[in-house]
Protein backbone atom coordinates (compact mmCIF):
# COMPACT_ATOMS: atom_id res chain seq x y z
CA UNK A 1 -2.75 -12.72 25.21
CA UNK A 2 0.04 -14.88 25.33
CA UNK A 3 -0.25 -15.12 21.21
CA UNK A 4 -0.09 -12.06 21.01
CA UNK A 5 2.91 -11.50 23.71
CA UNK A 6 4.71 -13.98 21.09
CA UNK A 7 3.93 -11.86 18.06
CA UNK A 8 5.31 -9.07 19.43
CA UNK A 9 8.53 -11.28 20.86
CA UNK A 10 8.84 -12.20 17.03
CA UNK A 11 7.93 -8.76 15.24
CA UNK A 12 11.02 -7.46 18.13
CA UNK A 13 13.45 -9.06 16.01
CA UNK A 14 11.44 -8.84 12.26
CA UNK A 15 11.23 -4.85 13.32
CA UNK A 16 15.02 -4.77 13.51
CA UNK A 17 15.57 -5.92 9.86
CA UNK A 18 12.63 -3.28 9.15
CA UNK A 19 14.13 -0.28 10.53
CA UNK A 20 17.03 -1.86 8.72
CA UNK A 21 15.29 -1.98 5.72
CA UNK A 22 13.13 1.48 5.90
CA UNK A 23 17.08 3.46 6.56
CA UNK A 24 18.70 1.66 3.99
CA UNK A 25 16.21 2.71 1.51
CA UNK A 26 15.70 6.39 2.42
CA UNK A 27 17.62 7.80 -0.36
CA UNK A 28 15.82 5.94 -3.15
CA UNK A 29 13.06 8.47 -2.77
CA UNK A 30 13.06 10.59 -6.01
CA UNK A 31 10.40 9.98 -8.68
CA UNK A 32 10.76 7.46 -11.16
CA UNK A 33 11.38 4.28 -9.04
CA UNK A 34 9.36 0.99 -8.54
CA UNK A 35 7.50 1.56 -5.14
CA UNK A 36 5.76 -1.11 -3.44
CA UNK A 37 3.93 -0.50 -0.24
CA UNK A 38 3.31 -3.23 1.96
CA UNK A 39 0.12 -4.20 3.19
CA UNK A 40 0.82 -2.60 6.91
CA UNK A 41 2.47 0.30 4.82
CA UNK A 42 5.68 0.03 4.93
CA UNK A 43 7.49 0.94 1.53
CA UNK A 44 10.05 -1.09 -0.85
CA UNK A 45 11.59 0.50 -3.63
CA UNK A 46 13.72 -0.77 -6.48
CA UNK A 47 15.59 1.01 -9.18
CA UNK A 48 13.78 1.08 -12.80
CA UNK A 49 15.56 -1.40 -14.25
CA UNK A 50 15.03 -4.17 -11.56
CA UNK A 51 11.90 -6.47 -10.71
CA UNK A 52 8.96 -4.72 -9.32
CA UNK A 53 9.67 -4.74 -5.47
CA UNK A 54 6.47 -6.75 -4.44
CA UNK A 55 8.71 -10.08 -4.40
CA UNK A 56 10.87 -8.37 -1.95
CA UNK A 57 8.28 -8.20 0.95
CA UNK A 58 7.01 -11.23 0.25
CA UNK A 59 10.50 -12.63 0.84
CA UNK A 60 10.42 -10.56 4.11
CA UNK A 61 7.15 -11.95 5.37
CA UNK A 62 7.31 -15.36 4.38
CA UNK A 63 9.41 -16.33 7.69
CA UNK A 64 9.84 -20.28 6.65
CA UNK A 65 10.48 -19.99 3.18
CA UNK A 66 7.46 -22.43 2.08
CA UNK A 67 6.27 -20.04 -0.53
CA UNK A 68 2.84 -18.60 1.88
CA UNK A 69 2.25 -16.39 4.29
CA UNK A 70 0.92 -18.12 7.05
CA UNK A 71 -1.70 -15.88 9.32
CA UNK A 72 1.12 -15.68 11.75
CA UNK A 73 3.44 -14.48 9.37
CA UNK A 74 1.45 -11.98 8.35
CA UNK A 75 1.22 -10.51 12.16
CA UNK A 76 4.59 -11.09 12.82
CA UNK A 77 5.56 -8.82 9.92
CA UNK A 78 3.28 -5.71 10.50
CA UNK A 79 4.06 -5.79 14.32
CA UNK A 80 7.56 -5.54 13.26
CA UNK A 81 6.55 -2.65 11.12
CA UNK A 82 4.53 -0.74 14.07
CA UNK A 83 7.20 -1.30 16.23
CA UNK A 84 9.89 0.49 14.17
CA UNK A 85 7.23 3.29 13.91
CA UNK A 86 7.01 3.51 17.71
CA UNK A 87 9.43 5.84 18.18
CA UNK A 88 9.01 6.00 21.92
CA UNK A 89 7.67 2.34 22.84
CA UNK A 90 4.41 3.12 24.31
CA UNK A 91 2.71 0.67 22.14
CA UNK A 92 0.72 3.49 20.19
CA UNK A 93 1.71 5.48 16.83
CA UNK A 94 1.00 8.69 18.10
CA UNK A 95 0.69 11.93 15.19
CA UNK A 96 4.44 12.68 15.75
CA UNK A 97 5.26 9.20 14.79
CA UNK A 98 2.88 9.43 11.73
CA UNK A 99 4.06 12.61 10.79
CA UNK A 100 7.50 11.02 10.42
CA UNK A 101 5.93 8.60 8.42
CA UNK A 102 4.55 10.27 6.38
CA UNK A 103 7.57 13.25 5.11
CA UNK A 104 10.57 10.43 5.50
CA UNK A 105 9.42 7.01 5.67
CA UNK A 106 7.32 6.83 3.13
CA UNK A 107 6.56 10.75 1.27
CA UNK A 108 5.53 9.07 -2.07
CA UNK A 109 1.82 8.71 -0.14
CA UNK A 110 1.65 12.90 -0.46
CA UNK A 111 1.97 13.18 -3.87
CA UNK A 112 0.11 11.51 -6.90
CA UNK A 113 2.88 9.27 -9.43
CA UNK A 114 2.21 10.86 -12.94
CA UNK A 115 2.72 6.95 -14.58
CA UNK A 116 -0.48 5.64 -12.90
CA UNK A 117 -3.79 5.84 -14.94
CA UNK A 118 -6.49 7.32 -13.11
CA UNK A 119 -10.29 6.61 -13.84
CA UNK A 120 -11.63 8.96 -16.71
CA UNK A 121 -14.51 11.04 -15.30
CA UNK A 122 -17.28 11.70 -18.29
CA UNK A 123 -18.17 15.20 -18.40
CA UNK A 124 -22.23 15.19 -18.39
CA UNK A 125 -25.02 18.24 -18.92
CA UNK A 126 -27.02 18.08 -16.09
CA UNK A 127 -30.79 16.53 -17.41
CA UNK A 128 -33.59 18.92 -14.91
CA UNK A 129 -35.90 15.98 -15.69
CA UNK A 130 -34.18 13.42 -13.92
CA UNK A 131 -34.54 12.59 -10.22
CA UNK A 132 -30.69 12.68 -9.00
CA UNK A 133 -31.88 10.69 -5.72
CA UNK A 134 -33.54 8.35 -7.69
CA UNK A 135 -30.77 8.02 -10.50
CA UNK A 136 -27.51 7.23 -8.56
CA UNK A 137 -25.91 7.19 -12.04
CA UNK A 138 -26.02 10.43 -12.74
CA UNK A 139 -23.09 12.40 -10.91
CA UNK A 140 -21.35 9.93 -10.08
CA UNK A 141 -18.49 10.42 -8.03
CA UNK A 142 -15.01 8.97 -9.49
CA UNK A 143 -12.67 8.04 -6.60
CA UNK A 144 -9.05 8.52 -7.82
CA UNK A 145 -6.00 6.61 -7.05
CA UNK A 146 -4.19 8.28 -4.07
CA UNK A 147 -1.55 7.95 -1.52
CA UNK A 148 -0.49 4.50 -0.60
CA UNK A 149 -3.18 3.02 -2.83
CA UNK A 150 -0.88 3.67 -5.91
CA UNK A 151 1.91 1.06 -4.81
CA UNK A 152 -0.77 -0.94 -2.46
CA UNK A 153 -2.57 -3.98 -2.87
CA UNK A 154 -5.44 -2.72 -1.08
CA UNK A 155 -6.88 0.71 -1.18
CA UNK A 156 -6.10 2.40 1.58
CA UNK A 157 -4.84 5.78 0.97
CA UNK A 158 -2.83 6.21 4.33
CA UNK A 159 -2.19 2.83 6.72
CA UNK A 160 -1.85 3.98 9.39
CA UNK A 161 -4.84 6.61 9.68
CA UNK A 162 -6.63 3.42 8.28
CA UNK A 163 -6.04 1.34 11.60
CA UNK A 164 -7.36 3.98 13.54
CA UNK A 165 -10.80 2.34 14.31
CA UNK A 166 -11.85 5.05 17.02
CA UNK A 167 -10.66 8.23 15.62
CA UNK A 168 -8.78 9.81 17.82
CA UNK A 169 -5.80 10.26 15.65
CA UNK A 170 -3.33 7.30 17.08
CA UNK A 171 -3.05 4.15 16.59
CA UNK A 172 -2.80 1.75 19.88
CA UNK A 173 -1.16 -1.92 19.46
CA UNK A 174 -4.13 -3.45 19.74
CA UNK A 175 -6.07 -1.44 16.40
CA UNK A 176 -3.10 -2.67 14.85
CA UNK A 177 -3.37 -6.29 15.14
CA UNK A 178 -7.27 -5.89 14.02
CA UNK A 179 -6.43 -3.57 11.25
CA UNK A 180 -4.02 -6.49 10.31
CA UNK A 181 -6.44 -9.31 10.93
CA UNK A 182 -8.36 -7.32 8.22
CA UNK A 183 -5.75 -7.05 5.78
CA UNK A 184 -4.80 -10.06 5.75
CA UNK A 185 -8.77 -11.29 5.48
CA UNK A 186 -8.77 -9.09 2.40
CA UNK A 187 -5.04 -10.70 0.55
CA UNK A 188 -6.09 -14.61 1.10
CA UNK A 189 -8.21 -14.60 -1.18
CA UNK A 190 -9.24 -18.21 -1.01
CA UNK A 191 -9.32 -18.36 2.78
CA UNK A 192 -7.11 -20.86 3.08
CA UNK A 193 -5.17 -19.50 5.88
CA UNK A 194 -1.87 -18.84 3.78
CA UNK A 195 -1.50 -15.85 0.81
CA UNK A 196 1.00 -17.57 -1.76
CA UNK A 197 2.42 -14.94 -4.04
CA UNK A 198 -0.13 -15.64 -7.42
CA UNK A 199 -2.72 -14.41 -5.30
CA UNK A 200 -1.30 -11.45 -5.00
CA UNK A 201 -3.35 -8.22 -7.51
CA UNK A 202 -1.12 -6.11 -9.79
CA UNK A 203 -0.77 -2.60 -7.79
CA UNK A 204 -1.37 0.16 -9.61
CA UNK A 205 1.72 1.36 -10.09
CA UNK A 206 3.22 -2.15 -11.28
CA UNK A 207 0.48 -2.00 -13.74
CA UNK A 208 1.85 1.09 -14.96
CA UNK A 209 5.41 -0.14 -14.86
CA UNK A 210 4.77 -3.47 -16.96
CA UNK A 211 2.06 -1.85 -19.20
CA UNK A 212 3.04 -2.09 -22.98
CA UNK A 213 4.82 1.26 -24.14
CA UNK A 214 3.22 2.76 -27.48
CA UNK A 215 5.38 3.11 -29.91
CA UNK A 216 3.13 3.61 -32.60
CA UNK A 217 4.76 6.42 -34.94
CA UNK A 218 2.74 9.29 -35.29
CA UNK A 219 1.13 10.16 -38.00
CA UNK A 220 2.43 12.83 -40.82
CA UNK A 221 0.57 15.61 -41.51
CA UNK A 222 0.28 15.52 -45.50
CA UNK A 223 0.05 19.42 -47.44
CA UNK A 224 -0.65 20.08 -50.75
CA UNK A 225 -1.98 17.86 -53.36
């Protein structure tokens, strides 16, 4: 408890520069824009012609400037996050408060970005003399790349519905922390207790955004002899 009465001491004053951060960044909502969602969801965006906004929370997060994330970090900076989304400090993001979150903070997570390659699903004739239940192959379901996943370095579609372990649409403090503990399992990759930027995966969409244009010129049709 009184770690976690810290973190929260800490993420008080980190959730200031977020709300900072989140306002300031409002109006750079249209299409077309590098989006970078961090992992407790909360979104950076740059213009086209800058550096892919991942750097930017790192920058955030990284609290001593030593180039990692320490565990603590990590906490510090998604309570500071679900405190700015506590509207009305009761220590839970309630559907209100996700709502908001959803159509202001962050709306890119209700539509799907255009520049993002989705996985190609292979049209197939069902085969009557196959057992489906004994052929998990066949009709195969294709998950596509949705919501926050697109800007995300892990998969979750929607954060904060994510970190609610128990279903009953809101998200306490406490799921929170554990939804964090997760998370930040997931990002150090090599467990040892600090994520350093290298580790970090392309997102989708800055795989999009750095992936060779083709400029190939198309071919002529040719008539006559």
């Amino acid at each position: 408890m009184r770690f976690f009465a810290a973190t929260v001491l800490l993420a008080l004053t980190a959730g200031a520069a977020a709300t900072q951060n989140v306002m300031a960044q409002e109006a750079l909502v249209p299409a077309g824009l590098n989006v970078f969602f961090s992992p407790a969801g909360q979104p950076f965006r740059a213009k086209g012609s800058e550096a892919y906004p991942k750097a930017t929370w790192f920058a955030q997060a990284d609290g001593d400037k030593d180039g990692k994330i320490s565990h603590d970090e990590f906490l510090v900076d998604s309570m500071a996050f679900f405190i700015m989304l506590d509207q009305n400090k009761d220590n839970v993001v309630n559907s209100p408060e996700n709502t908001r979150y959803e159509t202001q903070i962050a709306p890119e997570i209700t539509r799907v970005d255009p520049r993002i390659r989705q996985p190609k699903v292979f049209a197939r004739a069902p085969d009557p003399t196959v057992d489906i239940e004994n052929n998990p192959a066949q009709n195969r379901y294709v998950k596509s790349v949705q919501g926050a996943s697109q800007y995300s370095l892990i998969d979750e579609p929607q954060p904060i519905r994510a970190a609610d372990s128990n279903l009953d649409f809101k998200v306490s403090d406490v799921e929170w922390v554990a939804a964090s503990e997760q998370r930040f399992g997931i990002l150090d990759a090599n467990a040892d207790g600090g994520i350093a930027l290298e580790e970090l995966t392309k997102t989708p969409a800055q795989a999009a955004a750095e992936a060779p244009k083709n400029d190939k010129p198309k071919k002529k049709r040719m008539f006559g002899g």
